[in-house]
Protein backbone atom coordinates (compact mmCIF):
# COMPACT_ATOMS: atom_id res chain seq x y z
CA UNK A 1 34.29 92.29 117.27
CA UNK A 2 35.03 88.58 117.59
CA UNK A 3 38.62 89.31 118.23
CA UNK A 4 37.45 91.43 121.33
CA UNK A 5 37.72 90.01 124.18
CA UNK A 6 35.45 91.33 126.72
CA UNK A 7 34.29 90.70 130.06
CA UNK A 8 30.26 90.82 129.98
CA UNK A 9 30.93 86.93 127.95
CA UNK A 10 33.27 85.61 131.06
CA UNK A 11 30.91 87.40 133.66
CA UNK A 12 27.43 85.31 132.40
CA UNK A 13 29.94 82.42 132.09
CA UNK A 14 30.91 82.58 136.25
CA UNK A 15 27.13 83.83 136.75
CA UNK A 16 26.09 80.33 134.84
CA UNK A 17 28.87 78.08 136.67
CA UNK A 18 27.64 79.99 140.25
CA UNK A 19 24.11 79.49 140.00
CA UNK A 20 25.00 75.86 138.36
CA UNK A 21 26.89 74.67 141.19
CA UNK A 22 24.18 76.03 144.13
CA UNK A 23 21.56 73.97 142.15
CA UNK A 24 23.52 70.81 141.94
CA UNK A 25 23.77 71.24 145.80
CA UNK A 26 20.07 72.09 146.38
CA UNK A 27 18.64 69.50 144.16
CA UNK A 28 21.20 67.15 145.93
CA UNK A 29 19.54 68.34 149.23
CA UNK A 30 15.86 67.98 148.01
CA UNK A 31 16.46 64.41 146.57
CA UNK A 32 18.04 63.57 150.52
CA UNK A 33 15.12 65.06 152.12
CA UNK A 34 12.36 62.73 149.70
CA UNK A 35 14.82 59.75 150.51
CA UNK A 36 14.21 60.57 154.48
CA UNK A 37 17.83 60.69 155.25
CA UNK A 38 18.34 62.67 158.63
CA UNK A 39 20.06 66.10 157.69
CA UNK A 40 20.09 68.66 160.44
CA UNK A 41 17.34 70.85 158.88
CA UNK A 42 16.58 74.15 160.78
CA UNK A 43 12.80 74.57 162.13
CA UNK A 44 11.11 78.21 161.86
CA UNK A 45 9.24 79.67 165.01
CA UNK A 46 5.40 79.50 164.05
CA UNK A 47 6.24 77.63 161.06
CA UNK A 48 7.31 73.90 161.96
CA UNK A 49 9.14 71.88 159.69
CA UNK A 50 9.16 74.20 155.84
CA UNK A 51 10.40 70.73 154.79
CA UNK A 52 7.25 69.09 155.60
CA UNK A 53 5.85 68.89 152.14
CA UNK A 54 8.83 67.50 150.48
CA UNK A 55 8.46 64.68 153.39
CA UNK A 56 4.67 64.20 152.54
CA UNK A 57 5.32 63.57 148.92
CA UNK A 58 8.93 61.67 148.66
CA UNK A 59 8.78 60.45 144.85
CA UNK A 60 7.60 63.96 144.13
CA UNK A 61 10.33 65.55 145.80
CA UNK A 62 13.20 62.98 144.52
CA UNK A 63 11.68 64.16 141.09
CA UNK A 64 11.97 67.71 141.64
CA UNK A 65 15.38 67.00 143.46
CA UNK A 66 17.25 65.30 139.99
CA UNK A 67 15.43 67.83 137.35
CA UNK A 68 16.88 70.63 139.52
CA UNK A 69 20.52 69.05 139.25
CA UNK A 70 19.98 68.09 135.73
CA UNK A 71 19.14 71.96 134.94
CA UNK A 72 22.54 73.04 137.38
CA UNK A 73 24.03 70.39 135.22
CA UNK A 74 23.38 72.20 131.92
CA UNK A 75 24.49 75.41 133.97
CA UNK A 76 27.53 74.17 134.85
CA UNK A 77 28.64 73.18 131.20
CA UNK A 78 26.99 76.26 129.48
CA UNK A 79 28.67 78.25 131.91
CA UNK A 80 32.13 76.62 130.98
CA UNK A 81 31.52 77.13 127.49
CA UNK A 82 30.73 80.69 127.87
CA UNK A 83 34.03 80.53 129.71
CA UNK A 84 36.48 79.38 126.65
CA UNK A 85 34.22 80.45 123.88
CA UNK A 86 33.05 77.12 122.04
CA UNK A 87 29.60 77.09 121.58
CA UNK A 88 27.22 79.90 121.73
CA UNK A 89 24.44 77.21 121.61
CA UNK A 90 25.66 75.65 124.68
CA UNK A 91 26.44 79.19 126.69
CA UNK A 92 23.41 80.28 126.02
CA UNK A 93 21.45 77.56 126.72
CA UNK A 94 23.56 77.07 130.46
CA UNK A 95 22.61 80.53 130.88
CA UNK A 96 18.78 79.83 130.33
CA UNK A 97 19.12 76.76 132.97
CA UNK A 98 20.03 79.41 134.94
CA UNK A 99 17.36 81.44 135.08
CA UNK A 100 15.43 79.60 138.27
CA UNK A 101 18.08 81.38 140.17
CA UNK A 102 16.16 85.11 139.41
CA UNK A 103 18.37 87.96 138.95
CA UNK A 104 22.23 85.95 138.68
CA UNK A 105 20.25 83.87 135.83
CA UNK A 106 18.69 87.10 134.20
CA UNK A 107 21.88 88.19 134.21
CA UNK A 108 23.92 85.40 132.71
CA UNK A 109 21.59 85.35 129.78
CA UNK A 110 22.10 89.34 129.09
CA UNK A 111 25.19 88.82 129.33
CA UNK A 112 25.68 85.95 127.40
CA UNK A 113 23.63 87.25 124.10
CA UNK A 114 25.23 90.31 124.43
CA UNK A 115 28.77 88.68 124.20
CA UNK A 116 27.27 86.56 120.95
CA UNK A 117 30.35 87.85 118.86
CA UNK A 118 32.69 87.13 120.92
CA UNK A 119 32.46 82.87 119.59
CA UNK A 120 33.39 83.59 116.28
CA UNK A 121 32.80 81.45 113.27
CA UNK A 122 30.74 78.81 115.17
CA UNK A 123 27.77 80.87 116.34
């Protein structure tokens, strides 16, 4: 089977880069919000300000801002890796980081351990 090519390997690979890349963002945004730079953040009716907390605590949520990009981070390369088949290791490990994300990250791991034969020698 490793000389199959099929497309459950390159689907948790664009599952992994997806919900890589919307975590970069996000952690991006948290770490902005515990530095108190202004961002035009929406308010909910009856609810105030859902950043509030974030605001409260600032080295808390600078914290949780970098891990969160750290784990898209690992994402992002596992899901490249997936991508051109180096290292199952990686891939599946990018697909893990992406599992935060719910179903897309649920997902990307099936997918990815399902595809193990597609690396070849290396895995």
């Amino acid at each position: 089977m490793s000389g199959e090519r099929g497309g459950l390997l390159s689907a948790g690979g664009i599952l992994s880069l997806t919900v890589g890349v919307a975590q970069v963002i996000f952690g991006f945004l948290v770490v902005l919000i515990g530095l108190n730079v202004p961002l035009w953040l929406p308010s909910l009716p009856n609810f105030g300000d859902p950043f509030s907390i974030l605001k409260q605590y600032p080295v808390i949520a600078i914290i949780i801002g970098a891990c969160l990009m750290l784990v898209g981070l690992v994402a992002i390369l596992g899901g490249r890796a997936a991508i051109k088949r180096s290292s199952f290791g990686l891939a599946l490990a990018g697909a893990i980081c992406a599992l935060p994300s719910g179903t897309p990250g649920v997902l990307a791991v099936i997918f990815v351990s399902l595809a193990k034969g597609e690396f070849g020698q290396d895995s």
